[in-house]
N, C-alpha and C. Protein backbone atom coordinates (compact mmCIF):
# COMPACT_ATOMS: atom_id res chain seq x y z
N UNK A 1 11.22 11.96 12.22
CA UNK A 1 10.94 10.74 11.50
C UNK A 1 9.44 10.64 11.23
N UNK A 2 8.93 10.37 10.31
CA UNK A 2 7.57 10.23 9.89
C UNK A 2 6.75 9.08 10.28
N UNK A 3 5.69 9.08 10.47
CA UNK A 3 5.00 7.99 11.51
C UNK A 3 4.10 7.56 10.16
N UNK A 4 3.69 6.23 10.65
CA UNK A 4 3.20 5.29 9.69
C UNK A 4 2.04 4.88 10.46
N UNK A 5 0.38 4.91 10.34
CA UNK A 5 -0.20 4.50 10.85
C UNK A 5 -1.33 3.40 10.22
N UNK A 6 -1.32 2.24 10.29
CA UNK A 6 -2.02 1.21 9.62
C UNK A 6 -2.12 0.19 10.68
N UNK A 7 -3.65 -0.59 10.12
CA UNK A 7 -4.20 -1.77 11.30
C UNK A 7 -4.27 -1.22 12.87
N UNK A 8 -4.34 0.16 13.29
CA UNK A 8 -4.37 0.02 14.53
C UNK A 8 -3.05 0.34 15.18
N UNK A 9 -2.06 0.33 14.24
CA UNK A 9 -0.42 0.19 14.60
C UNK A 9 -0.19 1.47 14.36
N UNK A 10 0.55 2.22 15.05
CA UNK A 10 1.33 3.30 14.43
C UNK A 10 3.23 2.97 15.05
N UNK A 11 3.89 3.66 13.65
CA UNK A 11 5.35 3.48 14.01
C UNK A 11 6.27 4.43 13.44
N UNK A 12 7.29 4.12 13.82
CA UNK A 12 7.88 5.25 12.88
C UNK A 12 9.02 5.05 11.54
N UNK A 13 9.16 5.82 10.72
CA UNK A 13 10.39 5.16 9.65
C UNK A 13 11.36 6.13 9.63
N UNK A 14 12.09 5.75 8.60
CA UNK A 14 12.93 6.86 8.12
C UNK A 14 12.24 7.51 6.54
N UNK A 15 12.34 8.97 6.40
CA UNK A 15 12.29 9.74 5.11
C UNK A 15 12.64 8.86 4.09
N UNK A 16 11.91 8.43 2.97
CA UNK A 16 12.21 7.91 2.20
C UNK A 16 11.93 6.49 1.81
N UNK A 17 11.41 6.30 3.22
CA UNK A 17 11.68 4.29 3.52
C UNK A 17 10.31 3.75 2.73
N UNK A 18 10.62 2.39 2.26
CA UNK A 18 10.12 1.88 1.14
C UNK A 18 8.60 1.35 1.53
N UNK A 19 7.41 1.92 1.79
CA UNK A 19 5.81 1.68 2.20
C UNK A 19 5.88 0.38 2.49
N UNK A 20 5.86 -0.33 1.96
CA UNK A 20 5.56 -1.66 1.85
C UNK A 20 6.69 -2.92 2.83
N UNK A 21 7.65 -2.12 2.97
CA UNK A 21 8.61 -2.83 3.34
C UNK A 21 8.31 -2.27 4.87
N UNK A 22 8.11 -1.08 5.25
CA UNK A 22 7.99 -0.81 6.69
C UNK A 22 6.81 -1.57 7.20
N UNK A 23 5.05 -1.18 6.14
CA UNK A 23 4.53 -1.88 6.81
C UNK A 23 4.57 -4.02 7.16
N UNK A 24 5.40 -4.53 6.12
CA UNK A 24 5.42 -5.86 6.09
C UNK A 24 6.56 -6.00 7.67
N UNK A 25 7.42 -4.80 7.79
CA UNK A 25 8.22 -5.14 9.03
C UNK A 25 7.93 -5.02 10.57
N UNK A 26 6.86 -4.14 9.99
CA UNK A 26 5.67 -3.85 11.62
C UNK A 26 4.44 -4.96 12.03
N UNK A 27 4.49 -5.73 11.27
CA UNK A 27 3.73 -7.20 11.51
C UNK A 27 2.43 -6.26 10.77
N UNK A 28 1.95 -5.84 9.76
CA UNK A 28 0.84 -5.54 9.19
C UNK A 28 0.79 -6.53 8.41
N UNK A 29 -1.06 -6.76 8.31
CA UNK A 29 -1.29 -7.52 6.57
C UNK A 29 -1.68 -7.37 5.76
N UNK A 30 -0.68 -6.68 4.98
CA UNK A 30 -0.49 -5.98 3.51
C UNK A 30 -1.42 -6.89 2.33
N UNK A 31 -1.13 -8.35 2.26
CA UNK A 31 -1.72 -8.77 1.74
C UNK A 31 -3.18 -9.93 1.83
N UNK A 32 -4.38 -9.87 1.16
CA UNK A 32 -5.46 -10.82 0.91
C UNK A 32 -5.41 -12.21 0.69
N UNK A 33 -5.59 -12.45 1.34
CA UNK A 33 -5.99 -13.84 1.21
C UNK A 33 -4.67 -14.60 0.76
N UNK A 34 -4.87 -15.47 -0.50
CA UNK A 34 -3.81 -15.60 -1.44
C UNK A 34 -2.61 -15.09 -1.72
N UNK A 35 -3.22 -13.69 -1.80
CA UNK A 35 -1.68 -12.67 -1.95
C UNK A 35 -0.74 -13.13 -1.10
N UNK A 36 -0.93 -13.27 0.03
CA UNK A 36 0.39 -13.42 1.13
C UNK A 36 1.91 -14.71 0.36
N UNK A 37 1.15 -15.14 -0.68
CA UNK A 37 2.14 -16.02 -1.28
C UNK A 37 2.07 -15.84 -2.40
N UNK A 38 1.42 -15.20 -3.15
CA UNK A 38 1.52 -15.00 -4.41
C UNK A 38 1.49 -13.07 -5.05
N UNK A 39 2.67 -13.14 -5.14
CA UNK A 39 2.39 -11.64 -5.22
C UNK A 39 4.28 -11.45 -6.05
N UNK A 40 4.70 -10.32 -6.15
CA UNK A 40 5.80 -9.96 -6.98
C UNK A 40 6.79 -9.68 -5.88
N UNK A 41 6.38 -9.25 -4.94
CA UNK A 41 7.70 -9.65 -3.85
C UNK A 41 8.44 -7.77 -4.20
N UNK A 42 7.33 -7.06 -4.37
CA UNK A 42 8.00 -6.06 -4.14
C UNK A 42 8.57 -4.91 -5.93
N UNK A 43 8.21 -5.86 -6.81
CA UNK A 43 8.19 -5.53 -7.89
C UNK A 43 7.45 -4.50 -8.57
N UNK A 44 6.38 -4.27 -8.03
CA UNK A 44 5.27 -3.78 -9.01
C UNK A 44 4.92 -4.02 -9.64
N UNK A 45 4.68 -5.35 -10.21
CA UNK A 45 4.41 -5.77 -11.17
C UNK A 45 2.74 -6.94 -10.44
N UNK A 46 2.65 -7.32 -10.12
CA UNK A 46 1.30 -7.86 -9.39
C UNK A 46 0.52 -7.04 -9.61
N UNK A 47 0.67 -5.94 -8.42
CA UNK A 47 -0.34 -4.73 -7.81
C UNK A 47 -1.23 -5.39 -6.69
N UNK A 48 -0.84 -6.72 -5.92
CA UNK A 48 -1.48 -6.67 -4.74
C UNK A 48 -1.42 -6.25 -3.47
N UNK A 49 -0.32 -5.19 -3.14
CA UNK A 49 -0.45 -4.51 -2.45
C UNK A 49 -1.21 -2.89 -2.17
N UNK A 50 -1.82 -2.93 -3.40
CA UNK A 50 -2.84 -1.34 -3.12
C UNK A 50 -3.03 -1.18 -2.13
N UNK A 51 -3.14 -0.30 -1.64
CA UNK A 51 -3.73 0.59 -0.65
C UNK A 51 -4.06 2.15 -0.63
N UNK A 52 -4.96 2.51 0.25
CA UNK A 52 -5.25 4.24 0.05
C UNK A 52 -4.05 4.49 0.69
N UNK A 53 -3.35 5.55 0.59
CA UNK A 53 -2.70 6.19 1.50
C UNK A 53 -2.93 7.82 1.16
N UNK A 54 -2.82 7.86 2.84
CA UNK A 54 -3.12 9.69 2.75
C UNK A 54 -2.19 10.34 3.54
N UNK A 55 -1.90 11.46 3.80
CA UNK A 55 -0.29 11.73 3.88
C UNK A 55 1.05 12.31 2.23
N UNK A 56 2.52 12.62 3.22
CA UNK A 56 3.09 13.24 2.19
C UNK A 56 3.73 11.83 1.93
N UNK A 57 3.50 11.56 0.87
CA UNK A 57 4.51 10.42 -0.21
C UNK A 57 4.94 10.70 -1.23
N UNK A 58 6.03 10.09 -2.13
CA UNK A 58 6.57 9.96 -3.08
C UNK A 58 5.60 10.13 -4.41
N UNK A 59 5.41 10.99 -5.52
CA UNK A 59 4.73 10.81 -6.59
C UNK A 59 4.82 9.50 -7.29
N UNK A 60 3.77 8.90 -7.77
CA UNK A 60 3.38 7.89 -8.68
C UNK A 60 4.43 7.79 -9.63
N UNK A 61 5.11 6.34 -9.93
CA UNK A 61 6.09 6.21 -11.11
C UNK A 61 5.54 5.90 -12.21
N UNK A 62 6.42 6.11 -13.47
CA UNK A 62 5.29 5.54 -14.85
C UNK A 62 5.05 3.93 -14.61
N UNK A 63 6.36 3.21 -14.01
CA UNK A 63 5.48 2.08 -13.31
C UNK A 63 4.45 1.67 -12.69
N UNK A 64 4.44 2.31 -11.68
CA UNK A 64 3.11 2.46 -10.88
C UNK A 64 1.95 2.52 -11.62
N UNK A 65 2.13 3.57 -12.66
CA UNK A 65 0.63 4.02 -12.97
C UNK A 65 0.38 3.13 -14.21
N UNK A 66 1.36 2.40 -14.71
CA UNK A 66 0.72 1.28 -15.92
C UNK A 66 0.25 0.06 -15.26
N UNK A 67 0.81 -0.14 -13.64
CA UNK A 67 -0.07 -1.25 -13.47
C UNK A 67 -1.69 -1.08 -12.73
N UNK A 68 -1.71 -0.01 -12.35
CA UNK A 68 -2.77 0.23 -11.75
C UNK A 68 -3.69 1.06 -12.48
N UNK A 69 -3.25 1.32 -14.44
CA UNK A 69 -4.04 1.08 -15.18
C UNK A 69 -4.88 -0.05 -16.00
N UNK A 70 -4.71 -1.20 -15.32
CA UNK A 70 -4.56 -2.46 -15.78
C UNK A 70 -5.52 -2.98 -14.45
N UNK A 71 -6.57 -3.79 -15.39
CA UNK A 71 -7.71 -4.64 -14.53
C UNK A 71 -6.86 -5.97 -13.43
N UNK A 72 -7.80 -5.69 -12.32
CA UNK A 72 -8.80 -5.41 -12.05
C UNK A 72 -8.75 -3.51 -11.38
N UNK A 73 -7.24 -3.21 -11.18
CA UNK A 73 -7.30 -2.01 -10.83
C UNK A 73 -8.02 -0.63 -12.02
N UNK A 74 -8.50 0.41 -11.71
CA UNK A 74 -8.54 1.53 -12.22
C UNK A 74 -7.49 2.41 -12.40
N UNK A 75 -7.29 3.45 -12.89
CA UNK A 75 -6.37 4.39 -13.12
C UNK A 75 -6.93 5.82 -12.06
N UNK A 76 -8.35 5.72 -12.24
CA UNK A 76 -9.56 6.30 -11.55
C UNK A 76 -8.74 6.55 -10.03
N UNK A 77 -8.70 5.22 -9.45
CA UNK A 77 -8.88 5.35 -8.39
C UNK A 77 -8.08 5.88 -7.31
N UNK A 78 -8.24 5.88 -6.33
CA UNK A 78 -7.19 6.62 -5.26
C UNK A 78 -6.37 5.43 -4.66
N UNK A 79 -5.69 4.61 -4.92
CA UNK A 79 -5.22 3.29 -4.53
C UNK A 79 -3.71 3.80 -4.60
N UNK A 80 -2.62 3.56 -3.62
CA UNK A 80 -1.23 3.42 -4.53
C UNK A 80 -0.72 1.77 -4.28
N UNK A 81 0.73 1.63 -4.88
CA UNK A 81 1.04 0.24 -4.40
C UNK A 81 2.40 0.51 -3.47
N UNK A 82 2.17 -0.38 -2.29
CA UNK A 82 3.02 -0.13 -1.38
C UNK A 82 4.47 -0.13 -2.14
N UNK A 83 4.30 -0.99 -2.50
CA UNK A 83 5.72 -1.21 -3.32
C UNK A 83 6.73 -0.51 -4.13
N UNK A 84 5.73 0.64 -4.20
CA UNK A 84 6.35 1.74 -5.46
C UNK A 84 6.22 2.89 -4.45
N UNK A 85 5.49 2.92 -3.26
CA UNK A 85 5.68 4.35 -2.67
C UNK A 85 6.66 4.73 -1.46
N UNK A 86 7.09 5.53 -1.40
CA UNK A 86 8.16 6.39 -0.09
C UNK A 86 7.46 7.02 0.27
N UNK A 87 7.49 7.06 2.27
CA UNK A 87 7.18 7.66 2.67
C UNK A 87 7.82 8.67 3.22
N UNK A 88 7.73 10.16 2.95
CA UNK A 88 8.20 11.37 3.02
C UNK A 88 7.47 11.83 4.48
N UNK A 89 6.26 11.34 4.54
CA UNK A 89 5.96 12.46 6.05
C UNK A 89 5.22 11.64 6.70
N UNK A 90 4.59 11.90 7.69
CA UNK A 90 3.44 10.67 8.50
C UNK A 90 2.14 10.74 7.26
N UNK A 91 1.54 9.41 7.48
CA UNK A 91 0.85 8.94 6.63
C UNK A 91 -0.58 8.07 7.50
N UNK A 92 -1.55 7.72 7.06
CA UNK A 92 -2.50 6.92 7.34
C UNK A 92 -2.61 5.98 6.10
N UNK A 93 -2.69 5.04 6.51
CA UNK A 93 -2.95 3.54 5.35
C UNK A 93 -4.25 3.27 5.57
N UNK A 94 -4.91 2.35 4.54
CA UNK A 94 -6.56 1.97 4.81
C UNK A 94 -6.11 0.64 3.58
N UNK A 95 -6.91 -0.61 3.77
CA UNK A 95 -6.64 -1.79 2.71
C UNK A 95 -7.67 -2.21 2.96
N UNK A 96 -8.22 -2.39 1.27
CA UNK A 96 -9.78 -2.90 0.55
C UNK A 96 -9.63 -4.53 0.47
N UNK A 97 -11.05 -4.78 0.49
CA UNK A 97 -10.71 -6.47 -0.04
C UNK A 97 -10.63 -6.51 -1.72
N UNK A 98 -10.89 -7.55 -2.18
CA UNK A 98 -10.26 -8.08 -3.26
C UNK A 98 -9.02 -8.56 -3.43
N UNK A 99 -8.73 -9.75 -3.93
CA UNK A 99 -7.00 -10.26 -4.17
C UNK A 99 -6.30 -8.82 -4.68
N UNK A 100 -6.92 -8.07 -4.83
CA UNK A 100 -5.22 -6.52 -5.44
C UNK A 100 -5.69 -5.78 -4.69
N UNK A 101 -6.74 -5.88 -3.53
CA UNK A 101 -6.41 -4.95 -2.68
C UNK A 101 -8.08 -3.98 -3.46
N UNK A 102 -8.55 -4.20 -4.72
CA UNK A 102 -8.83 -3.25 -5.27
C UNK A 102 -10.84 -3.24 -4.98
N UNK A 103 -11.11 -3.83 -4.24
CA UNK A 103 -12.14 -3.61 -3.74
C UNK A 103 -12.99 -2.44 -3.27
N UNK A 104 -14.70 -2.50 -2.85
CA UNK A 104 -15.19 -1.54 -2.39
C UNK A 104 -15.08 -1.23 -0.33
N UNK A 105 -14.80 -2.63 0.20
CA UNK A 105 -15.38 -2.95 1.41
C UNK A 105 -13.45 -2.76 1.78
N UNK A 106 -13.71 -2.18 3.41
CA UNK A 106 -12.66 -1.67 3.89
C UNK A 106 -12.03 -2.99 4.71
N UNK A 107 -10.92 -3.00 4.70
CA UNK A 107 -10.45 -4.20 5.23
C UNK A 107 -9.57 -4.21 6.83
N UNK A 108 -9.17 -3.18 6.64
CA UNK A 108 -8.47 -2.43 7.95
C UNK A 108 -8.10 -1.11 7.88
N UNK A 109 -8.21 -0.08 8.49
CA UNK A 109 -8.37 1.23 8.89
C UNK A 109 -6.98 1.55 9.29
N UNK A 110 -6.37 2.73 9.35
CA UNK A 110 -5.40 3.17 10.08
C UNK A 110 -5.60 2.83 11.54
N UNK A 111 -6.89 3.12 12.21
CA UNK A 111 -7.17 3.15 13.73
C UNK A 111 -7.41 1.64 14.01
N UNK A 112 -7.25 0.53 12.88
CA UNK A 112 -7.40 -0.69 13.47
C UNK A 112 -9.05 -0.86 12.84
């Protein structure tokens, strides 16, 4: 089973299991400020759940990548959205400030 490590937390999922949904079930906080109530609920369509992730995951959908071509996100950047990614193998998470996540300043680390 592939291990998930974000905020300090590490856990484990199943192949496949939906990023965003494991970390919201491990008591992580996925979302900024505001976000925690205002966000798409899993849609992709917001984009406030960005995050780096590093590790084996699921390739980028054409969803994915039209919203996170779209301000305030870059296309540039190394961000995915929890919401759109599977995790395939153990992974490390990292989350920026800004309401989409899409900031310079680190907000929480894999190691906490």
């Amino acid at each position: 089973m592939p291990k998930v490590t974000a905020q300090g937390k590490t856990f484990e999922c199943s192949s496949g299991a939906n990023l965003r949904e494991v970390l919201l079930k491990n008591g992580v906080d996925l979302y900024n400020g505001q976000a925690q109530l205002i966000n798409c609920h899993g849609f992709g369509t917001c984009g406030t759940c960005a995050v780096r992730v590093v590790g084996a995951v699921s390739e980028s959908s054409w969803k994915e990548n039209t919203r996170r071509a779209l301000p305030p996100h870059k296309s540039t950047a190394d961000l995915r959205l929890a919401c759109q990614t599977q995790v395939l193998g153990d992974v490390s998470v990292t989350k920026f400030d800004g309401f989409w996540g899409q900031g310079s300043q680190v907000v929480w680390k894999p190691e906490g």
